[in-house]
PDB file of N, CA and C in Angstrom:
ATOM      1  N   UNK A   1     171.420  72.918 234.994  1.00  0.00           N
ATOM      2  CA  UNK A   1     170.140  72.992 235.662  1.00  0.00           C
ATOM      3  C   UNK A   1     169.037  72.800 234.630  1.00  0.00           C
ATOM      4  N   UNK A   2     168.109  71.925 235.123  1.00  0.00           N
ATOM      5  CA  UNK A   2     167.099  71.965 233.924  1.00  0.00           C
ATOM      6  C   UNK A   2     166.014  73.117 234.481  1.00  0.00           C
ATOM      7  N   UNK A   3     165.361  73.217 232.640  1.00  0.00           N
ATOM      8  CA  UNK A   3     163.945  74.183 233.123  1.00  0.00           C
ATOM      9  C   UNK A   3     162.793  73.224 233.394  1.00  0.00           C
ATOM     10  N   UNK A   4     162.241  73.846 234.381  1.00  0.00           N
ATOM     11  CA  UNK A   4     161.036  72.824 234.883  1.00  0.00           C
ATOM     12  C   UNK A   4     159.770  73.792 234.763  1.00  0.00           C
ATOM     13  N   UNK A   5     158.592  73.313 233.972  1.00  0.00           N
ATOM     14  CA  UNK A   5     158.062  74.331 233.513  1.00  0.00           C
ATOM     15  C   UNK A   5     156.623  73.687 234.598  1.00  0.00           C
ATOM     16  N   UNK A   6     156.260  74.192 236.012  1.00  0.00           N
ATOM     17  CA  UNK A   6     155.124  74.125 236.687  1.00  0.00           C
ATOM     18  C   UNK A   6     153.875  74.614 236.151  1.00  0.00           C
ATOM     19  N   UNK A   7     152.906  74.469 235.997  1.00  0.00           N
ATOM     20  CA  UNK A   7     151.625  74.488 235.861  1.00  0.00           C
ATOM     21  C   UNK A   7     150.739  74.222 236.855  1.00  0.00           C
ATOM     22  N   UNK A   8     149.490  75.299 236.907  1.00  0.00           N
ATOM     23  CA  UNK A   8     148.435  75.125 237.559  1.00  0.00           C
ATOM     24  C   UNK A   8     147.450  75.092 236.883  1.00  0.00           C
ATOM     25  N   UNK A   9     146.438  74.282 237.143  1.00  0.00           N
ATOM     26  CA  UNK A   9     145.449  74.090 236.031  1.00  0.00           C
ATOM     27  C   UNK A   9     144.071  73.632 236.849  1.00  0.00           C
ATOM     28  N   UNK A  10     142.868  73.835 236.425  1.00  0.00           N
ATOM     29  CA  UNK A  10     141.823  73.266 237.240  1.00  0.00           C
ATOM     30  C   UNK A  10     140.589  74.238 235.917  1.00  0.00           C
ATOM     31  N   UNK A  11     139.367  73.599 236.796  1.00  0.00           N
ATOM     32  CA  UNK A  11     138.342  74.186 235.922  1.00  0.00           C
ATOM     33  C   UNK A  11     137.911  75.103 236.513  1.00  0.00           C
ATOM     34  N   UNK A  12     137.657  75.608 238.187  1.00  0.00           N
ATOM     35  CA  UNK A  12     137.201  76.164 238.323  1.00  0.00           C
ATOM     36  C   UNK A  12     135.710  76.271 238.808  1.00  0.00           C
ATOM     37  N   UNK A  13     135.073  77.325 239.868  1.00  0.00           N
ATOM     38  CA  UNK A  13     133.802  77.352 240.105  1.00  0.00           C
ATOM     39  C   UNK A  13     132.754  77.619 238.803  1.00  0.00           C
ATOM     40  N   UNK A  14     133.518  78.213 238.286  1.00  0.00           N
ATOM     41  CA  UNK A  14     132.354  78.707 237.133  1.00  0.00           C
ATOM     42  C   UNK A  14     132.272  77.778 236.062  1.00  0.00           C
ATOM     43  N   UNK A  15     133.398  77.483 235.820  1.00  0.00           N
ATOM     44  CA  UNK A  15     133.048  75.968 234.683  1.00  0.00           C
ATOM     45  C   UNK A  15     132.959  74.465 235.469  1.00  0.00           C
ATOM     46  N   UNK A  16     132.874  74.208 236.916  1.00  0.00           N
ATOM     47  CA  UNK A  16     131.556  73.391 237.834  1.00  0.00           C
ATOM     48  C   UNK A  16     130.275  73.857 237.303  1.00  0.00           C
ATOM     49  N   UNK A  17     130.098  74.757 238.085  1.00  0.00           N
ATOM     50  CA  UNK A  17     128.763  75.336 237.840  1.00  0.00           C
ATOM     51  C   UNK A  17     127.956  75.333 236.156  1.00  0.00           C
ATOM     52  N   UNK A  18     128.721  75.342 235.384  1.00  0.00           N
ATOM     53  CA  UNK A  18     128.550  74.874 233.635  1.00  0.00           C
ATOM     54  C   UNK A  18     128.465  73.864 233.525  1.00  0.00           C
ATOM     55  N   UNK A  19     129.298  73.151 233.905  1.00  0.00           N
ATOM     56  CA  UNK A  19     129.062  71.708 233.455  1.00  0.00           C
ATOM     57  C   UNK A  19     127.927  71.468 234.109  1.00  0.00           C
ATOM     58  N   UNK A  20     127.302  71.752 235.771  1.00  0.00           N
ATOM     59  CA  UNK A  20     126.769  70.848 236.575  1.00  0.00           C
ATOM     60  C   UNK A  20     125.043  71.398 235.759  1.00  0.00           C
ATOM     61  N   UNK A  21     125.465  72.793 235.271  1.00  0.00           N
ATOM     62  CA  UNK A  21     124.033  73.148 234.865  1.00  0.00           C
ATOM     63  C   UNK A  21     123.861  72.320 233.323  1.00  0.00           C
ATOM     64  N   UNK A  22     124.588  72.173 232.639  1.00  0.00           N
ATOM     65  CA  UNK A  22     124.681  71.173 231.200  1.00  0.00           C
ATOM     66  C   UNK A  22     124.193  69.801 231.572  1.00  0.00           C
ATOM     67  N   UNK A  23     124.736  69.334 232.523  1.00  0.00           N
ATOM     68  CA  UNK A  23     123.700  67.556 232.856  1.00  0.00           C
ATOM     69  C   UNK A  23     122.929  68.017 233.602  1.00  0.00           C
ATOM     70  N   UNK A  24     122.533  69.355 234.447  1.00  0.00           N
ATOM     71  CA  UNK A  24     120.756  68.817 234.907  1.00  0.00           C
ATOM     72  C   UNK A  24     120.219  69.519 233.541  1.00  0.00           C
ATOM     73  N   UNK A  25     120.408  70.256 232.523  1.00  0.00           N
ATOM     74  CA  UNK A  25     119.521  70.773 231.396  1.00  0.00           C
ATOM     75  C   UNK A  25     119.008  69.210 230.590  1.00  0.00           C
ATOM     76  N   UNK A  26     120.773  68.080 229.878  1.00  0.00           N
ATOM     77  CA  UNK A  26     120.284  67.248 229.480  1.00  0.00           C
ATOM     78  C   UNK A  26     119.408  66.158 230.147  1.00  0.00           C
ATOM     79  N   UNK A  27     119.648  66.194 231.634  1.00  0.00           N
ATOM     80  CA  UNK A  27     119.068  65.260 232.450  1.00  0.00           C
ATOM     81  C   UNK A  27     117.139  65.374 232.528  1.00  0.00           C
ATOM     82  N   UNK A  28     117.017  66.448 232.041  1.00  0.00           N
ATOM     83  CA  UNK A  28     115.744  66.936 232.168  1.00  0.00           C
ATOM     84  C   UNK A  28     114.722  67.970 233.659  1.00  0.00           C
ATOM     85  N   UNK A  29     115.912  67.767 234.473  1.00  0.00           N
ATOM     86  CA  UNK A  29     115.620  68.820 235.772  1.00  0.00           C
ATOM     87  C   UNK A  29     115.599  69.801 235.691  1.00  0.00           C
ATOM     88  N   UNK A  30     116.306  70.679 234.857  1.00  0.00           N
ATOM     89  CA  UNK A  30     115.901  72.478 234.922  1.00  0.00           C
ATOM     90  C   UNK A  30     115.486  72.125 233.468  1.00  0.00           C
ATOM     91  N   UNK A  31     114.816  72.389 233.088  1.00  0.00           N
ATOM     92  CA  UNK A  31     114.314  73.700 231.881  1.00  0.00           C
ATOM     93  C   UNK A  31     114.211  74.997 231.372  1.00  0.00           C
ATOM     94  N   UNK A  32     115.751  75.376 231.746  1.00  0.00           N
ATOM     95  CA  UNK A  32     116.168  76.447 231.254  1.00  0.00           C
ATOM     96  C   UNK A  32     116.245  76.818 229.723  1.00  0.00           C
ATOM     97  N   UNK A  33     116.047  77.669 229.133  1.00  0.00           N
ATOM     98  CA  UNK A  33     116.739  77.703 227.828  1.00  0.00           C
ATOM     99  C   UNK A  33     118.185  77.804 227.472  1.00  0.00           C
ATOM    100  N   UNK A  34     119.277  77.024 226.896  1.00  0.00           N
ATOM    101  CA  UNK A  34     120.599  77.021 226.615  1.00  0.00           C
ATOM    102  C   UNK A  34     121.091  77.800 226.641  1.00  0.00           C
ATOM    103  N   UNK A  35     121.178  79.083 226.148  1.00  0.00           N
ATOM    104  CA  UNK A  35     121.610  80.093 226.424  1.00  0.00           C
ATOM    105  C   UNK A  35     122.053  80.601 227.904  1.00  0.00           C
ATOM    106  N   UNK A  36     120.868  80.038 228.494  1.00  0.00           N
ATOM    107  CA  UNK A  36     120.771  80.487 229.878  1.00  0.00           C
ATOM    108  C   UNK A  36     122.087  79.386 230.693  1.00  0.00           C
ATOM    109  N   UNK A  37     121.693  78.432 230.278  1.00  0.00           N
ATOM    110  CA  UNK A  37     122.369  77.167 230.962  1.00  0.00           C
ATOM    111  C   UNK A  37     124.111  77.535 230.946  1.00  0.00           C
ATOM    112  N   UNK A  38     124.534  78.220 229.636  1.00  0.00           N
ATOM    113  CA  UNK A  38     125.687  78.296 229.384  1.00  0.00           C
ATOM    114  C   UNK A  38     126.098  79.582 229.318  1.00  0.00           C
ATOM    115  N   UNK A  39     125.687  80.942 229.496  1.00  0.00           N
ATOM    116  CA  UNK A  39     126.123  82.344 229.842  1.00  0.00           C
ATOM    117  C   UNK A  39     125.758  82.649 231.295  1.00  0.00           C
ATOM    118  N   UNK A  40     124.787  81.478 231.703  1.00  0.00           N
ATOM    119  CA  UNK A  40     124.243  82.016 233.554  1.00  0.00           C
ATOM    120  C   UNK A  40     125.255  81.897 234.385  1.00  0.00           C
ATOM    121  N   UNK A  41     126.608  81.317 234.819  1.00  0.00           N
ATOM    122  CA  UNK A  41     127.478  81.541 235.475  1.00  0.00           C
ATOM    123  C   UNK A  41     128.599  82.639 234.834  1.00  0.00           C
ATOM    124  N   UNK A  42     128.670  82.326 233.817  1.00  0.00           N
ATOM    125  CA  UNK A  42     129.464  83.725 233.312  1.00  0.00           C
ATOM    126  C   UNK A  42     129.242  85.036 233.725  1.00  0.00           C
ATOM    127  N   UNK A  43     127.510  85.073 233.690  1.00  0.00           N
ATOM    128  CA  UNK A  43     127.106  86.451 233.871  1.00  0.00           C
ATOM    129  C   UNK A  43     126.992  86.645 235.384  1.00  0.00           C
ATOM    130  N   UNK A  44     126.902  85.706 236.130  1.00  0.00           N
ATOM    131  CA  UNK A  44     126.953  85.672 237.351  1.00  0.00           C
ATOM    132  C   UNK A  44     128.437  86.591 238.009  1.00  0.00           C
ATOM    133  N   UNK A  45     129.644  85.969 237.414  1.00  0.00           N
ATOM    134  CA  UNK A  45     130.458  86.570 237.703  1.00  0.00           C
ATOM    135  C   UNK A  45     130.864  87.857 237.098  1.00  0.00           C
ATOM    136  N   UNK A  46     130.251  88.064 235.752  1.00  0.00           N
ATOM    137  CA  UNK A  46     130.439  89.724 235.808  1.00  0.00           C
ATOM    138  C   UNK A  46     129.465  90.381 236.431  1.00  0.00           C
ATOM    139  N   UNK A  47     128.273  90.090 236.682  1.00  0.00           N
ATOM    140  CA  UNK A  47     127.811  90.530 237.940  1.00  0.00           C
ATOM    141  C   UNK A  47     128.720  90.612 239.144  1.00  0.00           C
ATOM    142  N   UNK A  48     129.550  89.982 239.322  1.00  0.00           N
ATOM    143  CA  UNK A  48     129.946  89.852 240.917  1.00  0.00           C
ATOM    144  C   UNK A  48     131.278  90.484 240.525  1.00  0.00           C
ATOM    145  N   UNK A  49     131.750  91.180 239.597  1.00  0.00           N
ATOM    146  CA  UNK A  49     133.055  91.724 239.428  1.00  0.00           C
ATOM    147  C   UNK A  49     132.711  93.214 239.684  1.00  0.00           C
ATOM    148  N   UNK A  50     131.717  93.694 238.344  1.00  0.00           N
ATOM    149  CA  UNK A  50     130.795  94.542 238.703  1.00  0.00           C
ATOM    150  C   UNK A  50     130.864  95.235 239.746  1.00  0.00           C
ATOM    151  N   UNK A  51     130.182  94.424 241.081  1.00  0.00           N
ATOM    152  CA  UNK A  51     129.772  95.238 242.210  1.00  0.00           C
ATOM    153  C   UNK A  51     130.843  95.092 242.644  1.00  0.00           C
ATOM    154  N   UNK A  52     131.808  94.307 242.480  1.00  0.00           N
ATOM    155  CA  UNK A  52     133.745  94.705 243.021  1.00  0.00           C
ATOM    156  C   UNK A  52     133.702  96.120 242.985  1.00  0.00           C
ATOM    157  N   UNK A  53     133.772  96.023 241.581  1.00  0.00           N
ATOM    158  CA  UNK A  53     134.210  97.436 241.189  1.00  0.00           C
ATOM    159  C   UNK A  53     133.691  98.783 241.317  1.00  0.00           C
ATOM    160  N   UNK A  54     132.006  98.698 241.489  1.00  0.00           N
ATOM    161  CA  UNK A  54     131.268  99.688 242.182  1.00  0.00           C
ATOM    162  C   UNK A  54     131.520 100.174 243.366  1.00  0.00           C
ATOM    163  N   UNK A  55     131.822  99.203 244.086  1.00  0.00           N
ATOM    164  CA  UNK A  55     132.040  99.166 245.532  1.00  0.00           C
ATOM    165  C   UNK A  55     133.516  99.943 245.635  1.00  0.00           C
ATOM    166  N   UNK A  56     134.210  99.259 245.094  1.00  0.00           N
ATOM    167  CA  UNK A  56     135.453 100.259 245.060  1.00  0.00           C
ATOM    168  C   UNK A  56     135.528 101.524 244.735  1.00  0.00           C
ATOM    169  N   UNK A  57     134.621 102.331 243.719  1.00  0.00           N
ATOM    170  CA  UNK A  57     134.401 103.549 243.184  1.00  0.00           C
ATOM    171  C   UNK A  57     134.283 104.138 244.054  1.00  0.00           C
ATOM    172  N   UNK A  58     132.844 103.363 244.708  1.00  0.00           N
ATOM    173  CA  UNK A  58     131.836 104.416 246.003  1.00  0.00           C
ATOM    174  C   UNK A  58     133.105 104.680 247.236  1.00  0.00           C
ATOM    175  N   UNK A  59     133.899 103.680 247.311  1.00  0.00           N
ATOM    176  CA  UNK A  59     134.778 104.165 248.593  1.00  0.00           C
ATOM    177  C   UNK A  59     135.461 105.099 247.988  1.00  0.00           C
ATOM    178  N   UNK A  60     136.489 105.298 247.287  1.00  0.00           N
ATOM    179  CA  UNK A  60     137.004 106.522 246.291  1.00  0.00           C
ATOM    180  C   UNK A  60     136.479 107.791 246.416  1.00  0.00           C
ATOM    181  N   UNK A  61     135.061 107.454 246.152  1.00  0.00           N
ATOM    182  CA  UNK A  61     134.627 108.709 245.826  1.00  0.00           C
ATOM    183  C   UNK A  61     134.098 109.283 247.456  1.00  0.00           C
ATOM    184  N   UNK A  62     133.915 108.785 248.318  1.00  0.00           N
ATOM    185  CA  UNK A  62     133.594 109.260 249.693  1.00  0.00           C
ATOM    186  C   UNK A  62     134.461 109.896 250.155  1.00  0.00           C
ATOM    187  N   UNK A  63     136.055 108.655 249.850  1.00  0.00           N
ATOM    188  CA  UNK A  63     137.149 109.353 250.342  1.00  0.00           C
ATOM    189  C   UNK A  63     137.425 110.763 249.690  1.00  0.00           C
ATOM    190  N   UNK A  64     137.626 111.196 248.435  1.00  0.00           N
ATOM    191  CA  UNK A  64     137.516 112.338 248.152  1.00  0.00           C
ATOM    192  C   UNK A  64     136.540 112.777 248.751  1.00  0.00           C
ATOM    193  N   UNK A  65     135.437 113.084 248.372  1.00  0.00           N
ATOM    194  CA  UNK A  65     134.728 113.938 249.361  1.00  0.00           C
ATOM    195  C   UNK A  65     134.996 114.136 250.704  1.00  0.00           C
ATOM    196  N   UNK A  66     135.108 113.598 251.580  1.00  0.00           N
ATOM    197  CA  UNK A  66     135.406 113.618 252.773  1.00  0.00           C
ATOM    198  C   UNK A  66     137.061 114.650 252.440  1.00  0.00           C
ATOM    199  N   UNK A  67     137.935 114.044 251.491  1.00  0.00           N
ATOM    200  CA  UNK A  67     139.222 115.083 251.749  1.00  0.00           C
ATOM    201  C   UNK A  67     138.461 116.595 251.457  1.00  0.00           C
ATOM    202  N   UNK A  68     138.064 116.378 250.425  1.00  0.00           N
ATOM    203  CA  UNK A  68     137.820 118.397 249.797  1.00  0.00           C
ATOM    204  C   UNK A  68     136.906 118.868 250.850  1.00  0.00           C
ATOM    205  N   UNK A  69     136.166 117.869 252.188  1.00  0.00           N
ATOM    206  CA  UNK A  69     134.907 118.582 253.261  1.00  0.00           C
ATOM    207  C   UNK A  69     136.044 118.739 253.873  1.00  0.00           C
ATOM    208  N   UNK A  70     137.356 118.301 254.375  1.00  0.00           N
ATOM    209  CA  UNK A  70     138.184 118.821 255.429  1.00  0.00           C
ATOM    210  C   UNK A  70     138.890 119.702 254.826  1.00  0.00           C
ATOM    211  N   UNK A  71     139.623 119.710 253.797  1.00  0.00           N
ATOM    212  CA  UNK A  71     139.776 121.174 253.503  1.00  0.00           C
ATOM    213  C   UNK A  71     139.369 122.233 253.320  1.00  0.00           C
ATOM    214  N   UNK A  72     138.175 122.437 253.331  1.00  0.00           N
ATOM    215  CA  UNK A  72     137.542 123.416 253.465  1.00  0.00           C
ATOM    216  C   UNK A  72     137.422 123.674 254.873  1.00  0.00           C
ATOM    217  N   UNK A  73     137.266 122.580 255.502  1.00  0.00           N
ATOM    218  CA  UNK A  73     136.750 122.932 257.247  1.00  0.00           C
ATOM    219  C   UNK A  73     138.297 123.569 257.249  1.00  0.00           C
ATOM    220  N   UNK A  74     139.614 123.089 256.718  1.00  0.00           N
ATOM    221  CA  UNK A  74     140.669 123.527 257.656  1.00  0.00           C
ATOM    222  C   UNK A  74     141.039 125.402 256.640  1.00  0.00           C
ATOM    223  N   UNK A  75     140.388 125.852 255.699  1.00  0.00           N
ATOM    224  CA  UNK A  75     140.322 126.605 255.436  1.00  0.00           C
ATOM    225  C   UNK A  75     139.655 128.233 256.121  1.00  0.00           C
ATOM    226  N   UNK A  76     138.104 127.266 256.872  1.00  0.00           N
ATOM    227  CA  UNK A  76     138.397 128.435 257.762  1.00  0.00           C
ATOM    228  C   UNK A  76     138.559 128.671 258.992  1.00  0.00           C
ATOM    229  N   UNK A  77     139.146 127.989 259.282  1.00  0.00           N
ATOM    230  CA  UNK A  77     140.613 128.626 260.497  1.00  0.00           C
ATOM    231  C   UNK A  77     141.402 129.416 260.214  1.00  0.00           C
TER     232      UNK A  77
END
């Protein structure tokens, strides 16, 4: 049997979004500063991981609360 070694490969939304912001910077349409042009989708998505992960906390932490408010409610019975 041979090994067949599959690969998936692509660039991706965020390195679209890099490249597409790199030719409108050289093209002369945005006038961003470079920095910006080339960490602004990056930061975009740790922004957007971020509030993943916030979001996930806040449910966590409700759900506890909500358990330790019913144990107490079933405490005094």
């Amino acid at each position: 049997m041979e090994n067949e070694v599959k690969t998936q490969g692509g660039v991706g939304f965020v390195g679209l979004l890099t490249i597409a912001l790199i030719v409108l910077k050289l093209c002369g349409v945005i006038t961003w500063p470079w920095w910006l042009v080339i960490l602004g989708p990056f930061m975009c998505s740790l922004a957007l991981a971020l509030a993943i992960v916030g979001i996930v906390m806040g449910i966590a932490f409700v759900v506890t609360e909500y358990r330790d408010f019913r144990d107490i409610l079933e405490d005094k019975k």
